[in-house]
Each structure stands twice: as C-alpha cells, then as structure tokens.
C-alpha atoms as a PDB file:
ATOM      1  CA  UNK A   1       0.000   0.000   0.000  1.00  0.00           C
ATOM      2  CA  UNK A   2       1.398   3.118  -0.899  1.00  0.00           C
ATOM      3  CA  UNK A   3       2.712   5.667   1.609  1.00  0.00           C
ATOM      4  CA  UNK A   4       2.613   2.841   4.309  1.00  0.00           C
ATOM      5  CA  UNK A   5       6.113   2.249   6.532  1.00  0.00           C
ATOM      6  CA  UNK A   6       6.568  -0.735   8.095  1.00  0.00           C
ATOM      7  CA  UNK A   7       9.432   0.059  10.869  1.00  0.00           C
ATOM      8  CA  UNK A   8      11.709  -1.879  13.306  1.00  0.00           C
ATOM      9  CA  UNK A   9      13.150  -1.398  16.359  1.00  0.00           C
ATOM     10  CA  UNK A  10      14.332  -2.608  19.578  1.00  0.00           C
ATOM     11  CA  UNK A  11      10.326  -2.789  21.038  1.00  0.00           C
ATOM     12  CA  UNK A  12       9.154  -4.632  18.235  1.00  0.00           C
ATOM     13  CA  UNK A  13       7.680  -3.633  14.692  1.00  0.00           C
ATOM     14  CA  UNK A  14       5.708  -0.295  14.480  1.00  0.00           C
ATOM     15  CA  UNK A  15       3.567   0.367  11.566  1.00  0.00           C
ATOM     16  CA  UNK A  16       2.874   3.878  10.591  1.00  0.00           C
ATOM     17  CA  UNK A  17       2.226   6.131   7.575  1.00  0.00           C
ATOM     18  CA  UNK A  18       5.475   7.772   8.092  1.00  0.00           C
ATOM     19  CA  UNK A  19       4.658  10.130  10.532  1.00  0.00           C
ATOM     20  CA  UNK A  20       5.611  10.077  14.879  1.00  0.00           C
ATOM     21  CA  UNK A  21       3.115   8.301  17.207  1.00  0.00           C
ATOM     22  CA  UNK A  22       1.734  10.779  19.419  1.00  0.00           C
ATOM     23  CA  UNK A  23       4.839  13.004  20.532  1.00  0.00           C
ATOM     24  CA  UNK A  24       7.643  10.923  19.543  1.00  0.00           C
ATOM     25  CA  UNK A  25       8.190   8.041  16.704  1.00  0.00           C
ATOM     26  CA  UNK A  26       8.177   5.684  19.663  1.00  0.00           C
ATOM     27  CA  UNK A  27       5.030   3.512  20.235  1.00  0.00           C
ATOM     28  CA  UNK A  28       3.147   5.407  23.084  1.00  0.00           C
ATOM     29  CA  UNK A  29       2.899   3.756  26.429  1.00  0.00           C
ATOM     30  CA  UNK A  30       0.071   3.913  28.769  1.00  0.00           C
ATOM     31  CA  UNK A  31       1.564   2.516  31.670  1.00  0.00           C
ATOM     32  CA  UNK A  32       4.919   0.862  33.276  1.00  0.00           C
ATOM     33  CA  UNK A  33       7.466  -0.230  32.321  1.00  0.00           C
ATOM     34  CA  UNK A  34       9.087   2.862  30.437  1.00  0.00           C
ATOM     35  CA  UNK A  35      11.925   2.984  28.277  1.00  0.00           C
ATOM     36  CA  UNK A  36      13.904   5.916  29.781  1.00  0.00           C
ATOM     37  CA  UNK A  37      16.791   7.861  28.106  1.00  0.00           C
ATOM     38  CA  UNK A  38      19.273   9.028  30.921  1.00  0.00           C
ATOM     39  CA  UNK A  39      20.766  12.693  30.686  1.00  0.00           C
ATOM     40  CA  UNK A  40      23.639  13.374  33.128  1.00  0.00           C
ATOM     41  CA  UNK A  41      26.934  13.903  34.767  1.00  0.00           C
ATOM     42  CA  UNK A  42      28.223  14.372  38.501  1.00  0.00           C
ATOM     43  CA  UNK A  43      27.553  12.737  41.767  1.00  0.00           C
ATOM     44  CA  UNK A  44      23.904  14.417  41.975  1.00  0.00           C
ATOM     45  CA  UNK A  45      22.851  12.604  38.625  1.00  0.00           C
ATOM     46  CA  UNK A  46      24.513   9.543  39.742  1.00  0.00           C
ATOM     47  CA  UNK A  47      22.062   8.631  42.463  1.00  0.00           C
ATOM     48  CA  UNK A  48      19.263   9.004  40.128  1.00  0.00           C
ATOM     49  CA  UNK A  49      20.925   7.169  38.142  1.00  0.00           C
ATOM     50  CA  UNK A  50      21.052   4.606  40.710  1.00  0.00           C
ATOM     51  CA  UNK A  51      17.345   4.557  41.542  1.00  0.00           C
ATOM     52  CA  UNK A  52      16.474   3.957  37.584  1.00  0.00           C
ATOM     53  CA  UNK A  53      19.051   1.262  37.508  1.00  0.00           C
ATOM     54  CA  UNK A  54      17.089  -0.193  41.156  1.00  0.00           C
ATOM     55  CA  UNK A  55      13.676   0.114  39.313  1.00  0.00           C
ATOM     56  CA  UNK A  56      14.581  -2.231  36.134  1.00  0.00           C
ATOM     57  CA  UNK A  57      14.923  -4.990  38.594  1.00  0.00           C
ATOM     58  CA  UNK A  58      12.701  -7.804  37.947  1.00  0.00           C
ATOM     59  CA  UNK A  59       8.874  -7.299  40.386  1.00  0.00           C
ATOM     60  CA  UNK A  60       5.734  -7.673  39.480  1.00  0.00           C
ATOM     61  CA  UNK A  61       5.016  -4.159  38.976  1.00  0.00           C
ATOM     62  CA  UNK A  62       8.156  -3.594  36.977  1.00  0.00           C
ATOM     63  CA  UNK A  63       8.778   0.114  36.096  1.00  0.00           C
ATOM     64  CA  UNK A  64      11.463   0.443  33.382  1.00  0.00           C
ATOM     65  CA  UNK A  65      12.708  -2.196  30.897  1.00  0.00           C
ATOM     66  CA  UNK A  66      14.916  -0.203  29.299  1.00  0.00           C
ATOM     67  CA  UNK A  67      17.724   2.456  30.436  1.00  0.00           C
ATOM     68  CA  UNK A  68      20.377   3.899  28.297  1.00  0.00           C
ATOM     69  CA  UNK A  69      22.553   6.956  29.354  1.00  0.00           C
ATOM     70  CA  UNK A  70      23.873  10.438  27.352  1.00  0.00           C
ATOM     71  CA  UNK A  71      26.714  11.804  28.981  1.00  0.00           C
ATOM     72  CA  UNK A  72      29.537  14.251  28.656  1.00  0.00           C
ATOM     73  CA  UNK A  73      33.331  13.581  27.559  1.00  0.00           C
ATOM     74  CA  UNK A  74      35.192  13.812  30.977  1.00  0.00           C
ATOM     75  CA  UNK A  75      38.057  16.028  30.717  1.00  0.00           C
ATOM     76  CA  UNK A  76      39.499  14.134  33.907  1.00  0.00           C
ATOM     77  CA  UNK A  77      41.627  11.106  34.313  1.00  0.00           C
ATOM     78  CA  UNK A  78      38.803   9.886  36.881  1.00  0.00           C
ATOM     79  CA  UNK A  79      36.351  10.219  34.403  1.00  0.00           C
ATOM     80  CA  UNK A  80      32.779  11.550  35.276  1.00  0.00           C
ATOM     81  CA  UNK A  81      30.563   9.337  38.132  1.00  0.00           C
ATOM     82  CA  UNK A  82      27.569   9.153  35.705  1.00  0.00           C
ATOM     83  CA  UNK A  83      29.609   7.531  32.662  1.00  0.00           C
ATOM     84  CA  UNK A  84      31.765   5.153  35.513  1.00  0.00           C
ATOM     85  CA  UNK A  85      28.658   4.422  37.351  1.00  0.00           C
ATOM     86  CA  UNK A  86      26.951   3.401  33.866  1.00  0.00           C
ATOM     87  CA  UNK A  87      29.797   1.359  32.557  1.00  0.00           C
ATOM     88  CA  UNK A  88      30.327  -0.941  35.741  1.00  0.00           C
ATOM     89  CA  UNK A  89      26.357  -1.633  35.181  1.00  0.00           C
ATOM     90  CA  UNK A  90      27.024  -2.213  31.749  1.00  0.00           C
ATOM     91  CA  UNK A  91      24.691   0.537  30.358  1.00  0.00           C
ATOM     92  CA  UNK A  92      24.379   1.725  26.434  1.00  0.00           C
ATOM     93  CA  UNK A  93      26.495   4.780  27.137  1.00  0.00           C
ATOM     94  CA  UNK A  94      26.295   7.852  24.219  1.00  0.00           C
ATOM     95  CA  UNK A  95      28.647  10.747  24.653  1.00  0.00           C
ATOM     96  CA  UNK A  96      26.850  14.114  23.704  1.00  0.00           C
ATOM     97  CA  UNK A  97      26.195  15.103  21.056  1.00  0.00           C
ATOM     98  CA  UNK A  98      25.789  11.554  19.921  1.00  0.00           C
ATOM     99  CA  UNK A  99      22.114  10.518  21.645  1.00  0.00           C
ATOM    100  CA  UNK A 100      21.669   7.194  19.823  1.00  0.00           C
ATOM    101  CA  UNK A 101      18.103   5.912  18.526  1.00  0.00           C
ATOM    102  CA  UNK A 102      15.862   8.067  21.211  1.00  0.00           C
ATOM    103  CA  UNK A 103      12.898   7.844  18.656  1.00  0.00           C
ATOM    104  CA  UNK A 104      12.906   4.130  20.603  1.00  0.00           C
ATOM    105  CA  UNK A 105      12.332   5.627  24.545  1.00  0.00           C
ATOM    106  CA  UNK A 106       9.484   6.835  26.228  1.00  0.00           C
ATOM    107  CA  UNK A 107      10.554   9.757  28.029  1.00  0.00           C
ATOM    108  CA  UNK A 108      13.798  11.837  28.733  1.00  0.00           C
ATOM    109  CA  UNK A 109      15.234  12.545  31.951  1.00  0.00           C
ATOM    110  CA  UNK A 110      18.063  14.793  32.702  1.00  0.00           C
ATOM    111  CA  UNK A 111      19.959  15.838  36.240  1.00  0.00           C
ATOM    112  CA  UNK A 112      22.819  18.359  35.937  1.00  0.00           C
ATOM    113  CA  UNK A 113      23.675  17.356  32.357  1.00  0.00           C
ATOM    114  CA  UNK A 114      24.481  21.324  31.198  1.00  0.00           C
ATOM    115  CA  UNK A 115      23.317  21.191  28.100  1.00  0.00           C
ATOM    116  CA  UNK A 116      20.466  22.751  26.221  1.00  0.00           C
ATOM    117  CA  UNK A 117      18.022  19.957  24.353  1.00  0.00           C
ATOM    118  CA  UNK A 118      16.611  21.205  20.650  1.00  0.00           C
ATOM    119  CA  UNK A 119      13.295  21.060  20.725  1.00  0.00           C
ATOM    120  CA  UNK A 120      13.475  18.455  17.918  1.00  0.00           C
ATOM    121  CA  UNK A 121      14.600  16.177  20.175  1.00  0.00           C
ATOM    122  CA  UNK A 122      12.393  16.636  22.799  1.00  0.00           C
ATOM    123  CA  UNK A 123       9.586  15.997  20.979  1.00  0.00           C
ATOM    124  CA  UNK A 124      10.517  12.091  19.541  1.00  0.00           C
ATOM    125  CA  UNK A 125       9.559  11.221  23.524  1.00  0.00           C
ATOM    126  CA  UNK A 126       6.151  10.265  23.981  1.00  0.00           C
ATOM    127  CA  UNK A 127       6.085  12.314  27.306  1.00  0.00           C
ATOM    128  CA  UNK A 128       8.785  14.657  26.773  1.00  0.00           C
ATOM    129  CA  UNK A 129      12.050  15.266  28.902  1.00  0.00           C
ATOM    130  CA  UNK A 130      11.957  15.286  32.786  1.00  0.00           C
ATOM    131  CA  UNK A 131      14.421  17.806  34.599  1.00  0.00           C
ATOM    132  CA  UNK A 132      15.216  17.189  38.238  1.00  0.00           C
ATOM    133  CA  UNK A 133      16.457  20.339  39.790  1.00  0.00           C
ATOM    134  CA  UNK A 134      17.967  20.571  43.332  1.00  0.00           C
ATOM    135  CA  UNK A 135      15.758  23.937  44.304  1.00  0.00           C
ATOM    136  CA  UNK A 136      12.240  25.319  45.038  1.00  0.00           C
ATOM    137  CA  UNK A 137      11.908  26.978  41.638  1.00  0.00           C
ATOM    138  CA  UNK A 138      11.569  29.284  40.044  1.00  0.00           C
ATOM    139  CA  UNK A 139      14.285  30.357  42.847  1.00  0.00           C
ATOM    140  CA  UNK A 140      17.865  29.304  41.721  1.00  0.00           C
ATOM    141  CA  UNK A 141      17.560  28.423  38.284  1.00  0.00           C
ATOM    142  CA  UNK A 142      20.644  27.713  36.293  1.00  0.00           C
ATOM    143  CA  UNK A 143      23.625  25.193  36.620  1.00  0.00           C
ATOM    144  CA  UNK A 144      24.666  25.758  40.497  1.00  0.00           C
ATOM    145  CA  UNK A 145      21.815  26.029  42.202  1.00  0.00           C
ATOM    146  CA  UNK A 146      23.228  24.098  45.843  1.00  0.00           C
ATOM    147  CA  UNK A 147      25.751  26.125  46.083  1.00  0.00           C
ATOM    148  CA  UNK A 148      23.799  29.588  46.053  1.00  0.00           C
ATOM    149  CA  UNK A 149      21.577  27.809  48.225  1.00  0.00           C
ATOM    150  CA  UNK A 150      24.536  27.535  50.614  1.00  0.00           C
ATOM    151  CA  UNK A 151      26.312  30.729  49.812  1.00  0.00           C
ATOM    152  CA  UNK A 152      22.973  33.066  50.415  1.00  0.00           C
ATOM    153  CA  UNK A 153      22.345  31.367  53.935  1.00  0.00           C
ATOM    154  CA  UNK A 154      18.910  29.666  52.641  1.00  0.00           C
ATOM    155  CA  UNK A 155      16.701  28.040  55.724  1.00  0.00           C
ATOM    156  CA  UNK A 156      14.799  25.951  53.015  1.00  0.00           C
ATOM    157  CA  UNK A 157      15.838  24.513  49.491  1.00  0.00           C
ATOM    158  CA  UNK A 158      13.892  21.273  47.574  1.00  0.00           C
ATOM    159  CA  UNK A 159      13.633  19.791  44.671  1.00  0.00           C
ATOM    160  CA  UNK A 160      11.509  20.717  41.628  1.00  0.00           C
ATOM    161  CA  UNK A 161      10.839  18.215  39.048  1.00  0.00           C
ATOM    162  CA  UNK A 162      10.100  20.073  35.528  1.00  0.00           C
ATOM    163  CA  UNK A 163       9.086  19.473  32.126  1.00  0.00           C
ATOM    164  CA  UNK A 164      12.071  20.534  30.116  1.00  0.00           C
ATOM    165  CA  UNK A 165      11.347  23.690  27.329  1.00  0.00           C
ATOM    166  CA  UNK A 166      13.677  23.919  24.462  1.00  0.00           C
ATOM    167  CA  UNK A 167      15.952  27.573  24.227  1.00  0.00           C
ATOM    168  CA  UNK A 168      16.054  27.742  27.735  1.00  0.00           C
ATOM    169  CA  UNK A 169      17.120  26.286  31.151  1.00  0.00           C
ATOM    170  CA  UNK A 170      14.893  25.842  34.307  1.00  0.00           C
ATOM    171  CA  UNK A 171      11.633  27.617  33.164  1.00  0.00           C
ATOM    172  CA  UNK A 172       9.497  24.328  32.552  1.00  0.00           C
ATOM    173  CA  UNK A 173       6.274  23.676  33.785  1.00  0.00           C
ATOM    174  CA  UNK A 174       6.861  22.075  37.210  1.00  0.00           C
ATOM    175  CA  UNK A 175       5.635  17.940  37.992  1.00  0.00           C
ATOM    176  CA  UNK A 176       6.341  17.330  41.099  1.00  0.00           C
ATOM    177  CA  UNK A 177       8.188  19.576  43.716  1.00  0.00           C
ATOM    178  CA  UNK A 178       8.888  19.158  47.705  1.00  0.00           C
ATOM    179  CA  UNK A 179      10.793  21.474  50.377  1.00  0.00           C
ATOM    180  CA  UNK A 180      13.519  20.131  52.883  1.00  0.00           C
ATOM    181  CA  UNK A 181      14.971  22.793  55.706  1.00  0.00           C
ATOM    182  CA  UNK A 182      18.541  23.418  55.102  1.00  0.00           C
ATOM    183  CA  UNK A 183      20.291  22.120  58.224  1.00  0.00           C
ATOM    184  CA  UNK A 184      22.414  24.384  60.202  1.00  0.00           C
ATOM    185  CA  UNK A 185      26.350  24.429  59.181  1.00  0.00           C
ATOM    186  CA  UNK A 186      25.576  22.231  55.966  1.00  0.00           C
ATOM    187  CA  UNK A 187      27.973  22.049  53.032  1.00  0.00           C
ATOM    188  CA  UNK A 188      26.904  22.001  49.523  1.00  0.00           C
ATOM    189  CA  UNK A 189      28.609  18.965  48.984  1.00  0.00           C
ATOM    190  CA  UNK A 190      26.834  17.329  52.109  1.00  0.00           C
ATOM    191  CA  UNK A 191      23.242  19.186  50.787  1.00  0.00           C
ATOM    192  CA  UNK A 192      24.417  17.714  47.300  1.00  0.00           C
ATOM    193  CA  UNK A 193      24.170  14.549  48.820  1.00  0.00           C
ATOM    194  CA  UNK A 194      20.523  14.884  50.736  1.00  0.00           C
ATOM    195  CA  UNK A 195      18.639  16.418  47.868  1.00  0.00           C
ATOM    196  CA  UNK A 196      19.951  13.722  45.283  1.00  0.00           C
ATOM    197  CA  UNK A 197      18.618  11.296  47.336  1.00  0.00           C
ATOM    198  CA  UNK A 198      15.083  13.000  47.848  1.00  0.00           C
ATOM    199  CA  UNK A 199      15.023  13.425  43.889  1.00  0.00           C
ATOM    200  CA  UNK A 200      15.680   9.847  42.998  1.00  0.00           C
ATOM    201  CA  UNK A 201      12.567   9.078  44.980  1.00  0.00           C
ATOM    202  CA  UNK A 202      10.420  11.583  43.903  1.00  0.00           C
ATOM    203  CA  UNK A 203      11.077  10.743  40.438  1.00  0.00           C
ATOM    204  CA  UNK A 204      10.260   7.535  40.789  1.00  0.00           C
ATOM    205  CA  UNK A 205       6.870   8.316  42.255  1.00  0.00           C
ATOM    206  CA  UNK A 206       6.461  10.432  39.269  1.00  0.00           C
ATOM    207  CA  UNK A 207       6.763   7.467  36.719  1.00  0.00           C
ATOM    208  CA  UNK A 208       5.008   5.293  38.792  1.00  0.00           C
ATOM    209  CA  UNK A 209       1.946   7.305  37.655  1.00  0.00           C
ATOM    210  CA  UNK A 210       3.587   9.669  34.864  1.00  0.00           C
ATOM    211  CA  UNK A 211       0.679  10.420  33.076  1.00  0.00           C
ATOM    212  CA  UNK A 212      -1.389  11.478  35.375  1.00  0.00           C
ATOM    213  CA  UNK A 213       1.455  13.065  37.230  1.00  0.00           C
ATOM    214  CA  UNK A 214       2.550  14.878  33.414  1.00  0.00           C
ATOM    215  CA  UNK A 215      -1.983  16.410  33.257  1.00  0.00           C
ATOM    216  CA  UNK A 216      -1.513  17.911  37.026  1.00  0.00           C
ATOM    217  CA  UNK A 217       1.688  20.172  35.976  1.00  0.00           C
ATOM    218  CA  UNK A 218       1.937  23.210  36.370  1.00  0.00           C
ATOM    219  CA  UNK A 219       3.499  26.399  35.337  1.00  0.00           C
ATOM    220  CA  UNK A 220       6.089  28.074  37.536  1.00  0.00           C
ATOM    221  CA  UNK A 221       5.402  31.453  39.630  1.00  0.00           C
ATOM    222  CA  UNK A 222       6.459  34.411  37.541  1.00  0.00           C
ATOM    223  CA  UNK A 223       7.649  35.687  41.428  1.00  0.00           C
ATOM    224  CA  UNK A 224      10.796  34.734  43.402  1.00  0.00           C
ATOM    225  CA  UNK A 225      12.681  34.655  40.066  1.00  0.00           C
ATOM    226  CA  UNK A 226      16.482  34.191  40.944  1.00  0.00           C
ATOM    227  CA  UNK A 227      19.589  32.757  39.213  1.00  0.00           C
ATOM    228  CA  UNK A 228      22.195  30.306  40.144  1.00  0.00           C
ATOM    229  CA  UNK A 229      25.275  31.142  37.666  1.00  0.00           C
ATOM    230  CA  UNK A 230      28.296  28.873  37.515  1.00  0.00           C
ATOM    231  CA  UNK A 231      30.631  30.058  40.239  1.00  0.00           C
ATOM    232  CA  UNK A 232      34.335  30.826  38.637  1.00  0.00           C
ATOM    233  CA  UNK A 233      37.644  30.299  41.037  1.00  0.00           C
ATOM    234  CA  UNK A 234      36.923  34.952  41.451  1.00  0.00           C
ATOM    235  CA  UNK A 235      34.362  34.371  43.991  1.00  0.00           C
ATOM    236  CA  UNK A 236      36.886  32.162  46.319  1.00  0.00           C
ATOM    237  CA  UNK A 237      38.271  35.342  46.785  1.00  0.00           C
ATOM    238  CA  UNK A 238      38.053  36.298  50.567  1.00  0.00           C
ATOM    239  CA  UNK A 239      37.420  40.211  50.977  1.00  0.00           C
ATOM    240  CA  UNK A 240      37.788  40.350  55.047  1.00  0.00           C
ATOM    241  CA  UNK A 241      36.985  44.643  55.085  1.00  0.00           C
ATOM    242  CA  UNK A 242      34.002  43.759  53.219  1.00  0.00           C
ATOM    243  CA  UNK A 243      32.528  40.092  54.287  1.00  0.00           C
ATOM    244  CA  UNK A 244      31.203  39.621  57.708  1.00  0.00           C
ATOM    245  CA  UNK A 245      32.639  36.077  59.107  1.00  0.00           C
ATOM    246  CA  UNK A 246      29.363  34.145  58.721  1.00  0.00           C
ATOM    247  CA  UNK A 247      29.560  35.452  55.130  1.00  0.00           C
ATOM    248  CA  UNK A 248      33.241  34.009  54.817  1.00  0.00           C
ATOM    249  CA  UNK A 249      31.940  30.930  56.426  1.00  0.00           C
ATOM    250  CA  UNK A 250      29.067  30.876  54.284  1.00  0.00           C
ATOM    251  CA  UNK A 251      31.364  30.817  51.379  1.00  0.00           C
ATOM    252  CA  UNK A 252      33.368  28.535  52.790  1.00  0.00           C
ATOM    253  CA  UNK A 253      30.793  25.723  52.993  1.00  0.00           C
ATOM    254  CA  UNK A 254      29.604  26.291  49.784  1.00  0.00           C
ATOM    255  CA  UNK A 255      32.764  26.199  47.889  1.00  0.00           C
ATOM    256  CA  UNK A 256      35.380  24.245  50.145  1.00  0.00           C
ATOM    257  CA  UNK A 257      34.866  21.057  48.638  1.00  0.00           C
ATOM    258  CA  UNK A 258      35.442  22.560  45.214  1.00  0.00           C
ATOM    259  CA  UNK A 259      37.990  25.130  45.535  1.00  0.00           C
ATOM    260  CA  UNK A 260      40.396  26.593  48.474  1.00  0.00           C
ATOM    261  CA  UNK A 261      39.587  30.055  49.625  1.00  0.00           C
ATOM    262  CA  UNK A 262      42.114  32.552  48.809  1.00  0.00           C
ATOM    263  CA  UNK A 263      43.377  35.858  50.755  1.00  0.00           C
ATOM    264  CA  UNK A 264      45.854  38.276  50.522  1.00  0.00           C
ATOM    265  CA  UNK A 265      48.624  37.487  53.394  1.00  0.00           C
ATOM    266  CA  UNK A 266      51.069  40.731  53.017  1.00  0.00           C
ATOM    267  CA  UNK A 267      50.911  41.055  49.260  1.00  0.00           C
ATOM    268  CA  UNK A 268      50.909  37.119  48.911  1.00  0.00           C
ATOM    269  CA  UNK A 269      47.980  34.567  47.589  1.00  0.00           C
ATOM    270  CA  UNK A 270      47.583  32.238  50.451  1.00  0.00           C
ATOM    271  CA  UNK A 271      44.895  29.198  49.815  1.00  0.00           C
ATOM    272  CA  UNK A 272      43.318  28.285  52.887  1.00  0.00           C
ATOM    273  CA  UNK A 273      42.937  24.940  52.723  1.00  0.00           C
ATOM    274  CA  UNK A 274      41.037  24.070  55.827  1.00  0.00           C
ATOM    275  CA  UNK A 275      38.553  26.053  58.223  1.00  0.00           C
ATOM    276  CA  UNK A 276      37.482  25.088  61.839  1.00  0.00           C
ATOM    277  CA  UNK A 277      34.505  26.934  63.120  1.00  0.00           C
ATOM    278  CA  UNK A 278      35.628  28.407  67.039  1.00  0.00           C
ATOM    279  CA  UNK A 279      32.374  28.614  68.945  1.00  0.00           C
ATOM    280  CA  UNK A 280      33.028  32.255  71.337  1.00  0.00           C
ATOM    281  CA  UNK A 281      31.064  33.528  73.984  1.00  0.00           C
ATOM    282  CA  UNK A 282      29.832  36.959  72.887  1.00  0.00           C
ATOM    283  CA  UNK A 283      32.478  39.682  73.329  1.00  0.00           C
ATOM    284  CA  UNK A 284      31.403  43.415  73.051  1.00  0.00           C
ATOM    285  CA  UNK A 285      28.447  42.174  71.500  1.00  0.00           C
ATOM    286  CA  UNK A 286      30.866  41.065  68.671  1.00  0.00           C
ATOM    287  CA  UNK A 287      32.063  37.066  67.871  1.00  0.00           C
ATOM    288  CA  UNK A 288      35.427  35.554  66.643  1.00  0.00           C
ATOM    289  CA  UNK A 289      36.342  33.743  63.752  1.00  0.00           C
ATOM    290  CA  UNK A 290      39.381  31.390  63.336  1.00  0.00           C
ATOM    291  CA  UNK A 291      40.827  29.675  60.302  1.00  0.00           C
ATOM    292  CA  UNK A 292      42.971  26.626  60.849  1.00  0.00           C
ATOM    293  CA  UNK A 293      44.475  24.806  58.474  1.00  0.00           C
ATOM    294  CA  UNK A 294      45.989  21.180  58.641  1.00  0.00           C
ATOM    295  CA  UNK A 295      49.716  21.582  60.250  1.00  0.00           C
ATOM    296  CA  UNK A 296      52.467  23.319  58.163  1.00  0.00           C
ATOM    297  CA  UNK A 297      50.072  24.123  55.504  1.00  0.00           C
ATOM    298  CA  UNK A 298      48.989  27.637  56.525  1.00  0.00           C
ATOM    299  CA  UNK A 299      49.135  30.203  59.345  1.00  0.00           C
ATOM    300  CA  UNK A 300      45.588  30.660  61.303  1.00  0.00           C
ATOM    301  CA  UNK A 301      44.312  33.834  60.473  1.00  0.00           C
ATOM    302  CA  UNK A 302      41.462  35.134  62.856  1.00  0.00           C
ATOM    303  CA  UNK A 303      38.809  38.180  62.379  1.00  0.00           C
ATOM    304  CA  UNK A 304      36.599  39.869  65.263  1.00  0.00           C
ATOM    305  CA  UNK A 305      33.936  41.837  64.415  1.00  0.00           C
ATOM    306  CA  UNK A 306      32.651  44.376  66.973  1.00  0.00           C
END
C-alpha cells in the first residue's frame, strides 16, 4: 500500500504512515514499564541514576525495561561518576552530542547534564524530557543552584521536578516539587548529597503514575525569580573589610569542597585549605572567627567583628 512504513526497532515492529506516534516516533505507552533515556553527569545525577538502575529490577510491577545513558566527555583522568557508574552496570552509554536511537524511549530525563536539548529532540519522547532540579523553583535556576543555596544562607531549598522547554534552562512547567529545611552548618557537597537522594525518589513516584502526574503540571510562579550562575575560582576570593565572618563561612561551605579560599597574606595569595569553626562567647556584642588549616600548611588567620 502506498505511503505505508513498516518500521523496526528494539520494542518490536511499528507500523505507521510515516509520521511520529503521538509526541515521539516511539510507540506510546500507557503505563509501566518505560523505556527511559538518561541525561547526566556528577555525583547528583549519579544517584538518580542509581534509583532507575534499582527500578529495572525484575517485580511484578516492573517500572522500566529499558535504560540507556547520554553523557559528557570527561576532561578528567577519573572520568565523570555518571559515565563510571553506567559502565560498571554495563549501560548503552552515548557521549553528547551523539544521543543514539531516542525515537525508541518513552521519556527523557536529565539531572545536571548542562546542556540545552533542541526542541526536535524533545519531541521524539512520547512524554517529553523530565528535569530534576535541586531547588524550590523558580528560585535558583541555572547550573549551580546548591551552592547559592549555601552561599545566600537559605533556611529551606527542595527539589523541583520540571518538564524541560527547548531555548532555555529551568523555566518548565513544574511535575512534582517538595521542600527540605537546610540544616544548620551544611555544606553544599553534604546538601548535594541529601537532595539527590530525595530526587531519585520523587522521580520515581512520578513514573510510577507519569501520566497522570505529566496532566496535574503546572506552570512556575512568575515571582521569586532568581539565578544560580556557575561560580568561577573569582568568587573564592576572601574580601575580610568587606565580608562579615558568617559570610566568609558561608562561602566557605559552599565552595570548600570545590575550591580553596584565597586571601591576601602581606601582598601574597595564600589558599586556605582548611577552616574550623571556634564557637566564642559573645564579646562586646561582637564574635570571633578562626581559620585553621591542617599543620604546616597555613598560618591561622582570625577576624573579630565588633
């Protein structure tokens, strides 16, 4: 018959007159078990990573048959955790731009992948391209959102889990989202860790019932717009006549684990390398602030404020 395409691939045959199935050229699912397409790179999208990878295990209410992962090309020795994580599974791994076959997946999901998806490509998945962000958005959107959660002395963060919008980053309409308080003296590294953990499971209530979870989205405030920019080695850059110490400490949590601190010490760059918090009682209504490296690695330089 003319103008009919008889098409294979890895779910079986499709039959169409040349045209996508619904969203995307895959054959739409109603229900479990999804064919996902993984977006990601650090430690954050490595746990979610982890929970897909736990939800492909055989059960009687299976919820993915099928993972394969896009990733970046490491420029470290180390590699990236995503790509090592996927290889000692034994995943399909495709380094961006290279995607593979994604007309054959369901849906998209990305976590800290830092790159912009064409809208072409968004649209061969059935139910698009899930995002999950580590903030309350619309505040913090952009690639570092933990550690200006850290940095600005937030009480409360979340995550947001978003439909992803070609063009730009963080302005999809929002799935699922929950709040967690910040706790007192946390790291980004250490928040890194808690709200990776709290995505993985929310996504995975979200595909337990992702259609229904994909009609109850909604759009994001137009309010409590803020920005999360990548933070360059500049802002390690300790300004003591200008910073208050829980300011320096502040920065110190948020950017310790990535970068040393640095300071003028009389016209030199020192790095300080480690800081231990001195609890003081109050002295002329002012506090103290010490920074102590490991031994022989840096003098301890203190600050009062009064």
């Amino acid at each position: 018959m003319r103008g009919l395409i008889l098409r294979a691939w890895r779910g079986g045959w499709c039959r169409g007159r040349g045209h996508a199935t619904g969203a995307g050229d895959a054959q739409r699912r109603e229900k479990p078990p999804w064919r996902v397409l993984f977006f990601g790179t650090d430690s954050f999208a490595a746990e979610i990573l982890r929970a897909l990878q736990t939800a492909r295990e055989p059960r009687s209410d299976l919820l993915l048959d099928h993972l394969e992962v896009v990733t970046l090309q490491s420029q470290l020795s180390k590699g990236l955790p995503v790509n090592n994580y996927a290889e000692q599974l034994q995943l399909p791994i495709h380094l961006w731009p290279d995607v593979g076959p994604c007309e054959d997946f369901d849906v998209g999901v990305v976590a800290s992948f830092g790159r912009l998806l064409s809208e072409d490509l968004i649209l061969k998945f059935p139910y698009g391209v899930l995002n999950i962000h580590p903030s309350c958005l619309p505040r913090w959107r952009g690639p570092a959102p933990i550690i200006h959660t850290v940095l600005h002395g937030d009480t409360v963060t979340g995550v947001t889990i978003m439909q992803i919008k070609p063009k730009r980053f963080d302005v999809g309409p929002i799935i699922k989202q929950e709040t967690f308080p910040v706790p007192v003296h946390c790291s980004a590294k250490e928040l890194e860790s808690i709200l990776s953990k709290l995505g993985a499971k929310m996504l995975i209530a979200v595909l337990q019932n992702l259609p229904e979870s994909l009609r109850n989205k909604r759009e994001q405030p137009k309010e409590g717009v803020t920005f999360a920019p990548k933070v360059t080695v500049a802002a390690s850059c300790i300004r003591w006549e200008e910073q208050a110490p829980e300011q320096i400490l502040r920065l110190y949590r948020a950017l310790g684990t990535m970068m040393p601190l640095q300071t003028l010490w009389m016209g030199t760059i020192v790095k300080l390398l480690d800081f231990v918090e001195v609890e003081t009682l109050p002295d002329h209504n002012g506090y103290q602030l010490k920074t102590a490296p490991s031994q022989d690695r840096c003098p301890i330089i203190s600050s009062r404020r009064h």
